[in-house]
C-alpha atoms as a PDB file:
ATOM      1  CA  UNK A   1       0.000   0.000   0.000  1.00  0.00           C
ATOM      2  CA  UNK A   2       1.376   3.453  -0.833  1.00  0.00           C
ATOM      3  CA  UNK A   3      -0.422   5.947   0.937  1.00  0.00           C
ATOM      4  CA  UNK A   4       1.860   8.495  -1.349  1.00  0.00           C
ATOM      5  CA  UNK A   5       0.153   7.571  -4.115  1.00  0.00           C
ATOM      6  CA  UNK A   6      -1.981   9.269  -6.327  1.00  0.00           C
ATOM      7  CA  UNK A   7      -5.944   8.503  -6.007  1.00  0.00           C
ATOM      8  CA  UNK A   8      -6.184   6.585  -8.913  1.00  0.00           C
ATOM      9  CA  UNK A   9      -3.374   3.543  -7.743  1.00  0.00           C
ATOM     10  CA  UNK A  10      -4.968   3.918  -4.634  1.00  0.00           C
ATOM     11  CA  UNK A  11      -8.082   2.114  -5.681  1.00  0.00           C
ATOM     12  CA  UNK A  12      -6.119  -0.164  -8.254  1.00  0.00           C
ATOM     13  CA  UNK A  13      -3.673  -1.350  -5.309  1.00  0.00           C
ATOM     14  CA  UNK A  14      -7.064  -1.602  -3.279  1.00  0.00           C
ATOM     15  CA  UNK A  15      -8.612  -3.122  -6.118  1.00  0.00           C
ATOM     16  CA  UNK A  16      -5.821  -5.486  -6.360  1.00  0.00           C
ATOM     17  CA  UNK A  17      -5.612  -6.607  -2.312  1.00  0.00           C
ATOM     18  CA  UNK A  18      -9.451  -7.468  -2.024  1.00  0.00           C
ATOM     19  CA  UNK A  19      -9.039  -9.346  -5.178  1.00  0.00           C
ATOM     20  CA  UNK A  20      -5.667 -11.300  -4.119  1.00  0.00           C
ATOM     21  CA  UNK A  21      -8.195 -11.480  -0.614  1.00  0.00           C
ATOM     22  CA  UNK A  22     -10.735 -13.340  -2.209  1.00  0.00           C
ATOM     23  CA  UNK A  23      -8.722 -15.321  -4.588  1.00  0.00           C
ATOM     24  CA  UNK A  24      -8.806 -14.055  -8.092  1.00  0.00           C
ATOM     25  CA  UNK A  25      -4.648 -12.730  -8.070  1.00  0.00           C
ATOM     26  CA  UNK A  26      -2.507 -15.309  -7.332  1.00  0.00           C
ATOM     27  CA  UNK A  27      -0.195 -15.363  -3.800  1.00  0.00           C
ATOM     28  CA  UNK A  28       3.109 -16.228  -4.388  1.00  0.00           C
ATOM     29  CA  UNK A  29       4.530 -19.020  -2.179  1.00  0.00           C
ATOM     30  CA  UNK A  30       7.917 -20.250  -1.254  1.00  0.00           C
ATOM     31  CA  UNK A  31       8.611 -22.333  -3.448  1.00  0.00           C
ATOM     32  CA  UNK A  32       7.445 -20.215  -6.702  1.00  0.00           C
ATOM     33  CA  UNK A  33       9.451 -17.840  -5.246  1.00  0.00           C
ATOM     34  CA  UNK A  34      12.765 -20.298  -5.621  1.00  0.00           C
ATOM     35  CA  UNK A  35      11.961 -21.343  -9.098  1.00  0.00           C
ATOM     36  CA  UNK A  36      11.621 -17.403  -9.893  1.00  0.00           C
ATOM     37  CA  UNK A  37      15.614 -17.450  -8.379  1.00  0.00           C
ATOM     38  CA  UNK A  38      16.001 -19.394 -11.488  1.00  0.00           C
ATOM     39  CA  UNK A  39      14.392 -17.315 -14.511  1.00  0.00           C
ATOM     40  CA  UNK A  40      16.210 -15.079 -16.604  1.00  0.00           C
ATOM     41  CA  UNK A  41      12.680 -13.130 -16.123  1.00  0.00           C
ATOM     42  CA  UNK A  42      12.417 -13.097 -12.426  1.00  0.00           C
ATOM     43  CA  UNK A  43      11.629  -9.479 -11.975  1.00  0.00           C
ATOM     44  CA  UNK A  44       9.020  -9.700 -14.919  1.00  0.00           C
ATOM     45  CA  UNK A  45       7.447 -12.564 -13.564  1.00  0.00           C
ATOM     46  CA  UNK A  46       7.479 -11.066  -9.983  1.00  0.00           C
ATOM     47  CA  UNK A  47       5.216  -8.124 -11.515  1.00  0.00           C
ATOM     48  CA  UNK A  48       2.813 -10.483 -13.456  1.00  0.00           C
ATOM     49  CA  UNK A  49       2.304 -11.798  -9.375  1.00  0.00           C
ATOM     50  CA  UNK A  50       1.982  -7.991  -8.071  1.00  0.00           C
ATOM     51  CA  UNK A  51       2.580  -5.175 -10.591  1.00  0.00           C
ATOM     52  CA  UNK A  52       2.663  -2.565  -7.597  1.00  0.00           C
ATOM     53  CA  UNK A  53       6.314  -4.080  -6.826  1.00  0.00           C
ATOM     54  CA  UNK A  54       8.896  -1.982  -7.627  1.00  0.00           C
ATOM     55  CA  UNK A  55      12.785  -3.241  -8.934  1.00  0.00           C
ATOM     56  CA  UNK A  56      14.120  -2.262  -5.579  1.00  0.00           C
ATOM     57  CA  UNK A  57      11.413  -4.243  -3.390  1.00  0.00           C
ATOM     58  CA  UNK A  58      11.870  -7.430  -6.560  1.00  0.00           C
ATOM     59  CA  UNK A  59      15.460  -7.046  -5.653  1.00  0.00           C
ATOM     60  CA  UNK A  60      14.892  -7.027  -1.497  1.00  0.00           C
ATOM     61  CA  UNK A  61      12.577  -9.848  -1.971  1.00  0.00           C
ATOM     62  CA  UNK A  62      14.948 -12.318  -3.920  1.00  0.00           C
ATOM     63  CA  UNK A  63      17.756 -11.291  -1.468  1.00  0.00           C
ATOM     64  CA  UNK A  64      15.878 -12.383   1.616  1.00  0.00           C
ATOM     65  CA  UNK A  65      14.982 -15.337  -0.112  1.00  0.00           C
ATOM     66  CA  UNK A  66      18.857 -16.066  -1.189  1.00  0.00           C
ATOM     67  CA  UNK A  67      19.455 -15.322   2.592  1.00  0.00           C
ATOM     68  CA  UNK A  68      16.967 -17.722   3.876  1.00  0.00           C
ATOM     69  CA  UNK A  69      18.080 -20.533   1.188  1.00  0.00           C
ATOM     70  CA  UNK A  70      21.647 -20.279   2.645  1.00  0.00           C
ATOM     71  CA  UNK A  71      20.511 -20.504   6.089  1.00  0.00           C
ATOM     72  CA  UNK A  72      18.603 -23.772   5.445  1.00  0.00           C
ATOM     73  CA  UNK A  73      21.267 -24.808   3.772  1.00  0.00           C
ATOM     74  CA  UNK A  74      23.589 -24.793   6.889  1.00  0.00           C
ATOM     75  CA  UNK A  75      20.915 -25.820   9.246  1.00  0.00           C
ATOM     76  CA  UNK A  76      20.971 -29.119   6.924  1.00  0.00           C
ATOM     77  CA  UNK A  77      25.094 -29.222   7.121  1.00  0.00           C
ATOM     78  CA  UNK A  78      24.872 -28.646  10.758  1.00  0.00           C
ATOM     79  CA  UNK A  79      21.800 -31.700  10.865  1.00  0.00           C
ATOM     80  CA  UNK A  80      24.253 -33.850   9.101  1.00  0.00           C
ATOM     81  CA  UNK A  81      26.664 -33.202  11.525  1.00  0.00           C
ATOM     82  CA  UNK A  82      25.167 -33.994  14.296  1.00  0.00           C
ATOM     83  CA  UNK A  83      23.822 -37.157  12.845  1.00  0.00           C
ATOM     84  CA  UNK A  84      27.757 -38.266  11.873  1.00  0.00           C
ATOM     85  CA  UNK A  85      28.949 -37.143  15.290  1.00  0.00           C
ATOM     86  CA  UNK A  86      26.327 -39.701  17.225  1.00  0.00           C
ATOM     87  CA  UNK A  87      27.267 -42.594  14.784  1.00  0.00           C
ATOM     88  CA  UNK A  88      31.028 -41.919  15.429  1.00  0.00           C
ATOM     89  CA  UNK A  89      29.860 -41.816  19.239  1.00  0.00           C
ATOM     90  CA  UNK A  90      28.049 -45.711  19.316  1.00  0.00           C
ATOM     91  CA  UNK A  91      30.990 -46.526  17.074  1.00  0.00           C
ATOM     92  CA  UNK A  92      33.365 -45.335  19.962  1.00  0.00           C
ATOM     93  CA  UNK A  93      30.909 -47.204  22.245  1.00  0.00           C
ATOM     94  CA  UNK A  94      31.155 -50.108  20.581  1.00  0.00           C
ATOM     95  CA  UNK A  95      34.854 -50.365  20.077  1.00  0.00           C
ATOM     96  CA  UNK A  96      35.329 -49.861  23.854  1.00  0.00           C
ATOM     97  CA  UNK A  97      32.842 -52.638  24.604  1.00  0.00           C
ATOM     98  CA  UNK A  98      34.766 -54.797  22.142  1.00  0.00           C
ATOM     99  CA  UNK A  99      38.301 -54.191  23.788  1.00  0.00           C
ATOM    100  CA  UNK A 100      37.180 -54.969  26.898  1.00  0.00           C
ATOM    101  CA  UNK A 101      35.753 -58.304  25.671  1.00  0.00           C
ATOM    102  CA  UNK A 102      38.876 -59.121  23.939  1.00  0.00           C
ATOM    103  CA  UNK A 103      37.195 -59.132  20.741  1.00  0.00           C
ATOM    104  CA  UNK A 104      40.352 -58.826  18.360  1.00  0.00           C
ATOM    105  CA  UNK A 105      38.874 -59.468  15.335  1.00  0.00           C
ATOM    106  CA  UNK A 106      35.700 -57.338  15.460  1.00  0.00           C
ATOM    107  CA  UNK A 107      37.765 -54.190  16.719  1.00  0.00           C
ATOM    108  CA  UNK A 108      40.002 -53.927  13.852  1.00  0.00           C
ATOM    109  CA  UNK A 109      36.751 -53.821  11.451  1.00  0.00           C
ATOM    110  CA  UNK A 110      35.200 -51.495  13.798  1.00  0.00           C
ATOM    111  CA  UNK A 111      38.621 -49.604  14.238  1.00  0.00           C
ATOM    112  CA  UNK A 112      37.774 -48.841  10.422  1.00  0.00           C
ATOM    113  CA  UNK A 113      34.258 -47.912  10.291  1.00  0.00           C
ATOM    114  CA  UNK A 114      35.320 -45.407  12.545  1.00  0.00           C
ATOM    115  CA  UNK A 115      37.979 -44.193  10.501  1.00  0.00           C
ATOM    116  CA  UNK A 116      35.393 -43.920   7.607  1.00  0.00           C
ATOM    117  CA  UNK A 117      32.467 -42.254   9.706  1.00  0.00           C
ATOM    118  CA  UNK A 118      35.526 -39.844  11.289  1.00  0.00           C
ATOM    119  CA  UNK A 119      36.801 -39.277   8.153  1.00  0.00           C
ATOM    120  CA  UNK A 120      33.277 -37.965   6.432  1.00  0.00           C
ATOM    121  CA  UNK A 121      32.046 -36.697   9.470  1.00  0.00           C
ATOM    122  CA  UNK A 122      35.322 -34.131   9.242  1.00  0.00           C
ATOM    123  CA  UNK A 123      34.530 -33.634   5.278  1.00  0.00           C
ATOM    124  CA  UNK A 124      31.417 -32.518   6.368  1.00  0.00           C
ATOM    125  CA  UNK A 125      32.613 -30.127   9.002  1.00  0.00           C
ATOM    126  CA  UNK A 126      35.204 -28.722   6.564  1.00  0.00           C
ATOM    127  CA  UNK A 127      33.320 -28.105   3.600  1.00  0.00           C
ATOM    128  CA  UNK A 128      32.491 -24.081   2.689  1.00  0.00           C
ATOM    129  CA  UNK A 129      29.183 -23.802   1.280  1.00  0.00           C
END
């Protein structure tokens, strides 16, 4: 709403809210918004959703929705993690049980799970996204 406006786009931008209200203009959503990331068009397609956006608020839309994006993104590294760090923990578990059975045999193939699970669990850590 731009109360700056002139009296005329008032009642088109009204015009345009209680339709979008009722249903006849389309709400964009999340994910429409991501596969707008993705068009060469984004900022035309952005207006054919609401033609009272501007290229500045197109531009502070799609960068709040790049910032969001990245954030998920490491919330799902950090997920990982955390998932890697409790199976090298019952791997740890397991390999002190094992020594203190005397079970030679099993160790050394546990000894090397846990070198795998270590090993991508520290990949993981590492990588720059």
């Amino acid at each position: 709403w731009n109360p700056k406006a002139s009296e005329k786009d008032q009642k088109r931008q009204l015009t345009y809210a209680v339709a979008r209200a009722g249903g006849m203009e389309p709400l964009p959503w999340f994910e429409l918004l991501v596969r707008l990331l993705l068009s060469s068009e984004s900022h035309r397609d952005l207006l054919a959703i609401n033609p009272f956006l501007n290229p500045a608020k197109c531009e502070a839309i799609y960068e709040k929705l790049a910032i969001v994006l990245m954030k998920a993104n490491r919330l799902g590294q950090g997920r990982r993690c955390l998932v890697q760090c409790k199976e090298v923990l019952v791997i740890l578990d397991r390999i002190r049980r094992m020594a203190q059975t005397g079970e030679k045999e099993r160790l050394s193939v546990a000894k090397q799970g846990l070198m795998l699970k270590a090993e991508w669990l520290a990949k993981n850590l590492a990588s720059k996204r």
